[in-house]
Protein backbone atom coordinates (compact mmCIF):
# COMPACT_ATOMS: atom_id res chain seq x y z
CA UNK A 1 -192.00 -31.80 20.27
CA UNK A 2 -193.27 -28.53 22.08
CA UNK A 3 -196.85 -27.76 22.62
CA UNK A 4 -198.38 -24.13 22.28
CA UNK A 5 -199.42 -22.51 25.75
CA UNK A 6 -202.94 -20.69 26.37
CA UNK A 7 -202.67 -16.98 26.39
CA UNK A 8 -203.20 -17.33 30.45
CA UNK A 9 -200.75 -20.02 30.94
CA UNK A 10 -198.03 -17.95 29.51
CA UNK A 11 -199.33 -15.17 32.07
CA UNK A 12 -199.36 -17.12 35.10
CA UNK A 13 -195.76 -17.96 34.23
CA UNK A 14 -194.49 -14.62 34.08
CA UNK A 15 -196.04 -13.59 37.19
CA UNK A 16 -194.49 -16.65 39.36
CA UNK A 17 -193.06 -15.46 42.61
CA UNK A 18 -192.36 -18.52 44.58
CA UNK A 19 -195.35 -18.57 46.14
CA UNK A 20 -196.54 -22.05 47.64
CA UNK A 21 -198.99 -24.13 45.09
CA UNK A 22 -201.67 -25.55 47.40
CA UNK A 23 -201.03 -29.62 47.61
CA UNK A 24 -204.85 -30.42 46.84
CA UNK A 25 -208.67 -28.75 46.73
CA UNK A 26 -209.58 -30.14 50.18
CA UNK A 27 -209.36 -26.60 51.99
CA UNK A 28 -210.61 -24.77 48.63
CA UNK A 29 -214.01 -22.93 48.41
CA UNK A 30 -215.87 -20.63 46.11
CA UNK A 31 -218.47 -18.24 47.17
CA UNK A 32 -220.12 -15.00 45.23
CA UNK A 33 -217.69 -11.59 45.23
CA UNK A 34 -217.78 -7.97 44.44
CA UNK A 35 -217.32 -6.74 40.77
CA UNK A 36 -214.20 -4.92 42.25
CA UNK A 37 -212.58 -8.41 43.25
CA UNK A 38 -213.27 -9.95 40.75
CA UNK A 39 -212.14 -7.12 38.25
CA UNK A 40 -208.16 -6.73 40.56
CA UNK A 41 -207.94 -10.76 39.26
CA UNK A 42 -209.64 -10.37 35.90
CA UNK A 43 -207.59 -7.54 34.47
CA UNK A 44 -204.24 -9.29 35.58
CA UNK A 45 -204.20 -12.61 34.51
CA UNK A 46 -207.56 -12.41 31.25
CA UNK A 47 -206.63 -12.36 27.57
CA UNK A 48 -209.72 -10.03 27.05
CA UNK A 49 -208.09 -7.49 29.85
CA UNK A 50 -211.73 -6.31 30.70
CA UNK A 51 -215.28 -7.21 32.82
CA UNK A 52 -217.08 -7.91 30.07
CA UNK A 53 -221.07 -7.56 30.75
CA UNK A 54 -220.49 -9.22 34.44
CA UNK A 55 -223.27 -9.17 35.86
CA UNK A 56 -222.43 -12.08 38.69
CA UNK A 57 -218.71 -12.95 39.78
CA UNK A 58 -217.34 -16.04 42.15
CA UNK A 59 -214.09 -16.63 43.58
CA UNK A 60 -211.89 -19.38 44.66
CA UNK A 61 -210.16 -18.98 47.95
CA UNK A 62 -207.61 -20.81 49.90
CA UNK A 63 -208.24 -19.31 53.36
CA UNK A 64 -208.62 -15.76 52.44
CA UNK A 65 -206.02 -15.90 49.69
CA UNK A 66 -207.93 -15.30 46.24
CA UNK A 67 -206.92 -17.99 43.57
CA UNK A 68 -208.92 -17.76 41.12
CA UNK A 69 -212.40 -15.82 39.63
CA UNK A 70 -215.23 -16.23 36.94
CA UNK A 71 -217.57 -14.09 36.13
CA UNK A 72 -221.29 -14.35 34.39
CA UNK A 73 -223.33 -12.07 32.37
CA UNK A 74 -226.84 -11.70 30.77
CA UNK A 75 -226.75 -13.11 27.09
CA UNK A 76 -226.52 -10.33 24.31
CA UNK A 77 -228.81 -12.03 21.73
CA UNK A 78 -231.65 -14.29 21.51
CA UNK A 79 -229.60 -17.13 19.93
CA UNK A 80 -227.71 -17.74 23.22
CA UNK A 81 -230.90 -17.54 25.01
CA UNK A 82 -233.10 -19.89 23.41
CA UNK A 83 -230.53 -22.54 22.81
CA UNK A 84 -232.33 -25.26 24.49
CA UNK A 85 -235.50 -23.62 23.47
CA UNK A 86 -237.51 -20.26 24.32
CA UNK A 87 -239.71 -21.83 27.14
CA UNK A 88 -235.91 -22.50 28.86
CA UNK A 89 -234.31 -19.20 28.00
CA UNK A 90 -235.12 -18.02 31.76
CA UNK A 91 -232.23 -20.68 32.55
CA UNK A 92 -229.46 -19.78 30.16
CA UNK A 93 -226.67 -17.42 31.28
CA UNK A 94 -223.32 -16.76 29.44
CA UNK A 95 -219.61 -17.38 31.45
CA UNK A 96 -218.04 -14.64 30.56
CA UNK A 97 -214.66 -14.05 32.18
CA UNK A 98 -212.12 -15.86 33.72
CA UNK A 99 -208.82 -16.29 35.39
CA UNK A 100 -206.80 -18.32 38.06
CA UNK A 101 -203.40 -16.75 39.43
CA UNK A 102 -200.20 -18.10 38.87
CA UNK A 103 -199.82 -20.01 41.89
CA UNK A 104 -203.24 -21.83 41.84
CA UNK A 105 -203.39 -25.28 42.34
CA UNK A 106 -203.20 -27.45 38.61
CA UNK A 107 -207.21 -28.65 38.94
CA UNK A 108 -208.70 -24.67 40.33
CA UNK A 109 -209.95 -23.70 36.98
CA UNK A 110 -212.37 -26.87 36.88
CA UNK A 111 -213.17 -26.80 40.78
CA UNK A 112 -214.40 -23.34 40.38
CA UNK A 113 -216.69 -23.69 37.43
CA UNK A 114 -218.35 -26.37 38.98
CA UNK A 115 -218.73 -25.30 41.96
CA UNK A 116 -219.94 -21.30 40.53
CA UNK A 117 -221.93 -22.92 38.14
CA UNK A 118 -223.84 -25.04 40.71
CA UNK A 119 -224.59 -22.20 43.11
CA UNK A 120 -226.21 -20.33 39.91
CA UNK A 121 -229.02 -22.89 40.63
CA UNK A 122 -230.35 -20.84 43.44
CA UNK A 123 -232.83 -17.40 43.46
CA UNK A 124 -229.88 -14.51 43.82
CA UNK A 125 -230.05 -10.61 43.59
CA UNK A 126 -227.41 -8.44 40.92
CA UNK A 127 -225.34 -6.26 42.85
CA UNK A 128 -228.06 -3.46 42.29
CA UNK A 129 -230.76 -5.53 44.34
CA UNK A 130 -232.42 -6.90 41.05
CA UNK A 131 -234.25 -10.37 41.80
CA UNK A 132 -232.48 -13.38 39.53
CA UNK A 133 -234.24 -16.37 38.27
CA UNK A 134 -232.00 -19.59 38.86
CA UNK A 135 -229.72 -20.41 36.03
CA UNK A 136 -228.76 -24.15 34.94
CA UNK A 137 -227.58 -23.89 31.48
CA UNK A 138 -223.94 -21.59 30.77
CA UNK A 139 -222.52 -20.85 27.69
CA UNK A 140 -219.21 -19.71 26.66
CA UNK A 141 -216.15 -19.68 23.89
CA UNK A 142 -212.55 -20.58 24.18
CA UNK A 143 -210.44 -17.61 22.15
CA UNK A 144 -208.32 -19.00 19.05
CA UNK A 145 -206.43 -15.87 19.13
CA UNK A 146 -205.50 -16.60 22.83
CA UNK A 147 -204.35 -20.35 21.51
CA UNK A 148 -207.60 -21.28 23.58
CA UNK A 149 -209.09 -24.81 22.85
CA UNK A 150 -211.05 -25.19 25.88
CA UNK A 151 -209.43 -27.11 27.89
CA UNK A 152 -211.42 -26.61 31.07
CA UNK A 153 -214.73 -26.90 29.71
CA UNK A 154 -213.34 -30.16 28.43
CA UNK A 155 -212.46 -31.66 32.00
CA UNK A 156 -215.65 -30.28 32.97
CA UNK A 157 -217.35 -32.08 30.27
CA UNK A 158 -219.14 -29.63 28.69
CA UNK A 159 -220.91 -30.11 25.15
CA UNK A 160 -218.92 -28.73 22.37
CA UNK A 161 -220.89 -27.32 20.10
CA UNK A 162 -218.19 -26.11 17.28
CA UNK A 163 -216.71 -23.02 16.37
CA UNK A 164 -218.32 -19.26 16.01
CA UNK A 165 -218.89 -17.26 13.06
CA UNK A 166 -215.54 -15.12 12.30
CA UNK A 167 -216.87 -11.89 14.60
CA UNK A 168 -216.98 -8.34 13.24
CA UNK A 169 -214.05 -6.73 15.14
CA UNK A 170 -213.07 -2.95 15.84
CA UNK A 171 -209.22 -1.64 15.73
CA UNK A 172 -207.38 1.50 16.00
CA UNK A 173 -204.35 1.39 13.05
CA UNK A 174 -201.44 0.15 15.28
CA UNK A 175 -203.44 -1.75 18.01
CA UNK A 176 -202.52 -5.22 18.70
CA UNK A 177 -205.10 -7.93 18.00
CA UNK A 178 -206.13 -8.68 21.74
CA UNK A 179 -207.26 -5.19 22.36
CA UNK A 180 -209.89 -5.61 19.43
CA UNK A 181 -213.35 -5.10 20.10
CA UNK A 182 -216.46 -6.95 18.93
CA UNK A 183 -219.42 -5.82 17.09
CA UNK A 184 -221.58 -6.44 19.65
CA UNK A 185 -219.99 -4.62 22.49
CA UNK A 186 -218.53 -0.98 20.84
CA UNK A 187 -221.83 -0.56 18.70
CA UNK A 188 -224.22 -2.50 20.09
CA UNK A 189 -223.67 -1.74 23.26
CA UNK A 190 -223.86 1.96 23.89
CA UNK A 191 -226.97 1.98 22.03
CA UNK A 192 -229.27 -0.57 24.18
CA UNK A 193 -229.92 -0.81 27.73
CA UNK A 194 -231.51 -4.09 29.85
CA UNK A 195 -231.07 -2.75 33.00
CA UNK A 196 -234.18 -2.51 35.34
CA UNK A 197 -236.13 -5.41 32.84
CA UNK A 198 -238.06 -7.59 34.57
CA UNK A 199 -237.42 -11.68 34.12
CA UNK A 200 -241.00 -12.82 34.73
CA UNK A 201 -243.82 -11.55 32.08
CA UNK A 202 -247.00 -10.14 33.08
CA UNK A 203 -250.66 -11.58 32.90
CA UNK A 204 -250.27 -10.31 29.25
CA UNK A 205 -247.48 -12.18 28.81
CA UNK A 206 -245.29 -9.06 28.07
CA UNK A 207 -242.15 -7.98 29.57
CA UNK A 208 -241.43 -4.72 30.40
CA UNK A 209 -238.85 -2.33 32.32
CA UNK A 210 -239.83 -1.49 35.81
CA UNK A 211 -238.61 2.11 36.79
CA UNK A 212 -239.34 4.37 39.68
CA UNK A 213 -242.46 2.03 40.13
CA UNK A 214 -243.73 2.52 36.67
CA UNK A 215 -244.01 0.02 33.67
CA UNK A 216 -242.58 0.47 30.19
CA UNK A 217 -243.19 -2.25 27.80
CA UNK A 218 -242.38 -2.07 23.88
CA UNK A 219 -243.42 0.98 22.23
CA UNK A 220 -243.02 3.16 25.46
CA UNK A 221 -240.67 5.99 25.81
CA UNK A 222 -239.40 6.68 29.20
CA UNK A 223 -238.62 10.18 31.03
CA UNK A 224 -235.36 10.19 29.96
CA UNK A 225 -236.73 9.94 26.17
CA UNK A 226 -235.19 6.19 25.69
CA UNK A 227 -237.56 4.13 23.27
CA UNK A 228 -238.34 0.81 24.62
CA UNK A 229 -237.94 -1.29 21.01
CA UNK A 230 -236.83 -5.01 20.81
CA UNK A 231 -239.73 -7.53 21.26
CA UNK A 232 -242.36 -8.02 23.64
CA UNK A 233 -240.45 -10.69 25.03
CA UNK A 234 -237.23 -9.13 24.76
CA UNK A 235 -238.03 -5.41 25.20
CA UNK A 236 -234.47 -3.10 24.83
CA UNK A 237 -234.08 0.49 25.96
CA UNK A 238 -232.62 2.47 23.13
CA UNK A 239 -230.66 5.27 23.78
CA UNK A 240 -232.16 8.41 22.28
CA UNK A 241 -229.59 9.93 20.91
CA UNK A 242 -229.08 7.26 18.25
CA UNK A 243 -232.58 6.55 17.05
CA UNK A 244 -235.66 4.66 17.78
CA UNK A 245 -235.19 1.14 16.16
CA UNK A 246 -232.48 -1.23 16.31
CA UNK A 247 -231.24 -0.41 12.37
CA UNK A 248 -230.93 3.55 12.64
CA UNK A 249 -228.82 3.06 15.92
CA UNK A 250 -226.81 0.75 14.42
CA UNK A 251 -226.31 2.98 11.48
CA UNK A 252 -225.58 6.23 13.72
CA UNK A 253 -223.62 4.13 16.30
CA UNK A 254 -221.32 2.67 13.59
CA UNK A 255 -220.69 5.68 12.22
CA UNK A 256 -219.33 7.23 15.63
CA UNK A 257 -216.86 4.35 15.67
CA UNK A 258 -215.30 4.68 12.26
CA UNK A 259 -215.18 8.49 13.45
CA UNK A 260 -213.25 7.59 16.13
CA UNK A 261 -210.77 6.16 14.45
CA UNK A 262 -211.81 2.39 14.70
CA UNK A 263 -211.20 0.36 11.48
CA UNK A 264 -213.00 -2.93 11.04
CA UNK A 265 -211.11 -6.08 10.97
CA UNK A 266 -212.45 -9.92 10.75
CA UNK A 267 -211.79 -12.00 13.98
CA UNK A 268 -211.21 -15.34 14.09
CA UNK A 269 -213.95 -18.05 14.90
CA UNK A 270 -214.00 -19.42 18.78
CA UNK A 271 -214.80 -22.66 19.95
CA UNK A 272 -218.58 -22.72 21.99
CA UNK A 273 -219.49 -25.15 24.85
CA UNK A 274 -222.31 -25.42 26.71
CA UNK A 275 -222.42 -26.68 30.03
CA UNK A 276 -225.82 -28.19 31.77
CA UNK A 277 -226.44 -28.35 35.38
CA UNK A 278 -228.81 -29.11 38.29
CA UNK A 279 -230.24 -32.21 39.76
CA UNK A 280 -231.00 -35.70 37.65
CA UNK A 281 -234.06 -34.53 35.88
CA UNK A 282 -233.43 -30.67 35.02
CA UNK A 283 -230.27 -32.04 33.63
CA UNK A 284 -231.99 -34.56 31.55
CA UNK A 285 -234.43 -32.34 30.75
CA UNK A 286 -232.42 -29.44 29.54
CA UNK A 287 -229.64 -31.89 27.38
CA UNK A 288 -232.92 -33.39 25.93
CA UNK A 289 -234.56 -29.93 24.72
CA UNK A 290 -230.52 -29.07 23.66
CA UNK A 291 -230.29 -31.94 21.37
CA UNK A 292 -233.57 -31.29 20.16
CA UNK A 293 -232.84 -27.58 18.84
CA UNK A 294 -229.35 -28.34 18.05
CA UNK A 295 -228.59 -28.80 14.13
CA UNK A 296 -227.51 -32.64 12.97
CA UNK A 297 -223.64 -31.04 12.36
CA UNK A 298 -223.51 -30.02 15.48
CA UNK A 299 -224.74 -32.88 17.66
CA UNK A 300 -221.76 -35.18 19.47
CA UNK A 301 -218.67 -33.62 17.92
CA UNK A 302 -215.30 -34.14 18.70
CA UNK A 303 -213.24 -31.97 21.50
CA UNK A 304 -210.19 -30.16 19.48
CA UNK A 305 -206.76 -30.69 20.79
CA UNK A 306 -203.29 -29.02 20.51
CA UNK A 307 -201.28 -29.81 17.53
CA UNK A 308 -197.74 -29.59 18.37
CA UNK A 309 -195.70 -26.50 17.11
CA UNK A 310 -193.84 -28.01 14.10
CA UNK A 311 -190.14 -26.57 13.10
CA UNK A 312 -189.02 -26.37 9.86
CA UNK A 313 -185.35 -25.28 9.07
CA UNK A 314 -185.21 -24.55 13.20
CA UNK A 315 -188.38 -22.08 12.79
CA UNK A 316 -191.69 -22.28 15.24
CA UNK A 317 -195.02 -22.47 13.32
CA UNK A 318 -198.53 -20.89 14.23
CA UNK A 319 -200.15 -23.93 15.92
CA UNK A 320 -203.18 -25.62 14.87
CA UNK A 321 -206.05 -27.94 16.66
CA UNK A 322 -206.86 -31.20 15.65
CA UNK A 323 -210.52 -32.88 16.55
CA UNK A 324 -210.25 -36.13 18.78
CA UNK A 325 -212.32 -38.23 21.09
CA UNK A 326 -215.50 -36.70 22.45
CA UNK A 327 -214.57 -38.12 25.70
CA UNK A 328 -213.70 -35.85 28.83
CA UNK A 329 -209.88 -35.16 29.11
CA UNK A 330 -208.56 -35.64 32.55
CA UNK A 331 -207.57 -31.96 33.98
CA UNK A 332 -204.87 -30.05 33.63
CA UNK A 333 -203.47 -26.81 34.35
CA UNK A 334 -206.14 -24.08 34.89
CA UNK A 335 -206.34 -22.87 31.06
CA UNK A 336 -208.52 -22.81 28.41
C-alpha cells in the first residue's frame, strides 16, 4: 500500500543534505521577518513558487538557522472578509504562503502556525509603516493539484469548511499546471490597488485612501488619475488605464491577457479551513458568529484523508481523498 506525498514533501526530499533534524521544538521560536527572507524560503520549497499578496511573513528558527516561513496577506474579496460577519471583517486575514525546509523537525509546520497566528493578535505596522488592526480569524486552502489535503491545518484543528469553486485559471500553451495563474491575481490584480486604505472608517462611516495627507473616498480620482470605485466600505483604486468601474477593467484587463498569449483553463477545487484564535471569549465569540453565517452543508464536516495509490496490472493511479472523522489528526510531517 503506498500513500501519495504533498507537492512539498516530495521537495523537502530532494533537497536532503544530511543535515541534522532538530530532536524536539524546545529551542524553536518564531518571530516576524523581511519579505526578502521569507521569499529565499518561499520560492524553494512552495508549490505556488511565488509571494503571493504577502503582506506579513514569520519564521521559524533554530538558533539563527531558518526552518521554516508563512506568510499573510489582505483578503482579495469581501467573501473572505465577512466570513464570520461584516462587523468582524477588521479581524479576518488570509495565510497565504508557506514552507518548512527539508531538514525541519516532523511537528515545525504546526508550531509555526500557531505560534504566527497568535502574534497576529497584536497592533503591528506593514513593512511600509501602515498601522494594522489585530487579526484573530485566518483563512486558507490546501492545493488538490499539489496532492494537498491539509494536513497541518488538521493538527492545528482548524474548521474545514469544504472545497472551493473550480478557479478560473490562466496558461501559456506548453506551461505546466503549477505555473497557472488565477483569475483573481493576472486580471484582477493589475487593475486595483488597496495600498495606502485606511482600516478604521471615519465619523461618516466611510473609508477612504489616505495619500500625501489627503483623503480619497469612493468617487474620487487621485493625482495620478486612479478612480477610487469599490464600496464605501471597501473603496479600490482603479488603475486608469483600464477604466473607471470594476466591469470595463475587467473587460480591458482580460483582453491584455488573452493578448499575451494566456489561454484559460479550469482549476481544480481546494480544500478551505479556517482557523480562530485569541483568548476564551474572542474565540467563542468569533466560532459563534462563524457558525452563524456559515451555510447548514457546511457546518461540522468531515477532514479528507489520503486514499492510498491503488495499482492495477503494476500501474500507479491519480490518488483520491476520502472524508473521515472530524476529529484533529495527531501531526505529522510539515505538509499540507
Amino acid at each position: 500500500m503506498t500513500i501519495a506525498k504533498a507537492h512539498q514533501r516530495l521537495i523537502r526530499e530532494k533537497h536532503e543534505d544530511g543535515h541534522p533534524v532538530p530532536a524536539d521544538l524546545s529551542t524553536a521560536t518564531v518571530r516576524p521577518i523581511t519579505y526578502a527572507e521569507a521569499e529565499q524560503v518561499i520560492m524553494k520549497y512552495e508549490w505556488l513558487g511565488n509571494m503571493g499578496n504577502t503582506v506579513r511573513a514569520f519564521g521559524l528558527f533554530f538558533g539563527e538557522e531558518i526552518a521554516g516561513v508563512v506568510c499573510f496577506g489582505h483578503p482579495k474579496n469581501p467573501e473572505i472578509l465577512n466570513v464570520c460577519g461584516e462587523e468582524h471583517a477588521d479581524k479576518v486575514y488570509w495565510l497565504s504562503r508557506g514552507a518548512c525546509v527539508h531538514w525541519a523537525h516532523p511537528h515545525s509546520g504546526s508550531f509555526l502556525i500557531t505560534e504566527a497566528c497568535k502574534q497576529m493578535g497584536a497592533p503591528w505596522e506593514t513593512r511600509d509603516g501602515e498601522a494594522r488592526t489585530p487579526k484573530y480569524v485566518f483563512l486558507a486552502t490546501a492545493d488538490s493539484d499539489a496532492n494537498e489535503i491539509g494536513t497541518l491545518y488538521q493538527s492545528c484543528n482548524w474548521i474545514y469548511l469544504g472545497k472551493t469553486g473550480k478557479p478560473r485559471m490562466f496558461l501559456k500553451p506548453g506551461d505546466p499546471p503549477e505555473l497557472g495563474i488565477n483569475y483573481d491575481t493576472i486580471v484582477k490584480g493589475p487593475i486595483r490597488n488597496r495600498t495606502k486604505r485606511v482600516e478604521t472608517p471615519d465619523e461618516s462611516g466611510r473609508r477612504y485612501f489616505l495619500l500625501n495627507g489627503v483623503k480619497y473616498f469612493k468617487g474620487d480620482t487621485t493625482p495620478e488619475g486612479e478612480f477610487v470605485g469599490g464600496s464605501d466600505k471597501y473603496p479600490l483604486r482603479w488603475n486608469a488605464k483600464y477604466g473607471k468601474s470594476a466591469k470595463e477593467a475587467e473587460k480591458n484587463r482580460l483582453a491584455e491577457v488573452l493578448a499575451e498569449g494566456y489561454v484559460e483553463v479550469k482549476g481544480n477545487p481546494k480544500h478551505q479551513y479556517v482557523g480562530i484564535y485569541g483568548d476564551k471569549r474572542m474565540k467563542r465569540t468569533l466560532r459563534e458568529a462563524l457558525f452563524a453565517k456559515l451555510p447548514e452543508k457546511k457546518k461540522n464536516l468531515p477532514y479528507p484523508k489520503r486514499e492510498p495509490l491503488r495499482e492495477t496490472s503494476g500501474t500507479p493511479t491519480d490518488s483520491g481523498v476520502r472524508a473521515s472523522s472530524p476529529a484533529p489528526i495527531s501531526e505529522g510531517a510539515a505538509t499540507s
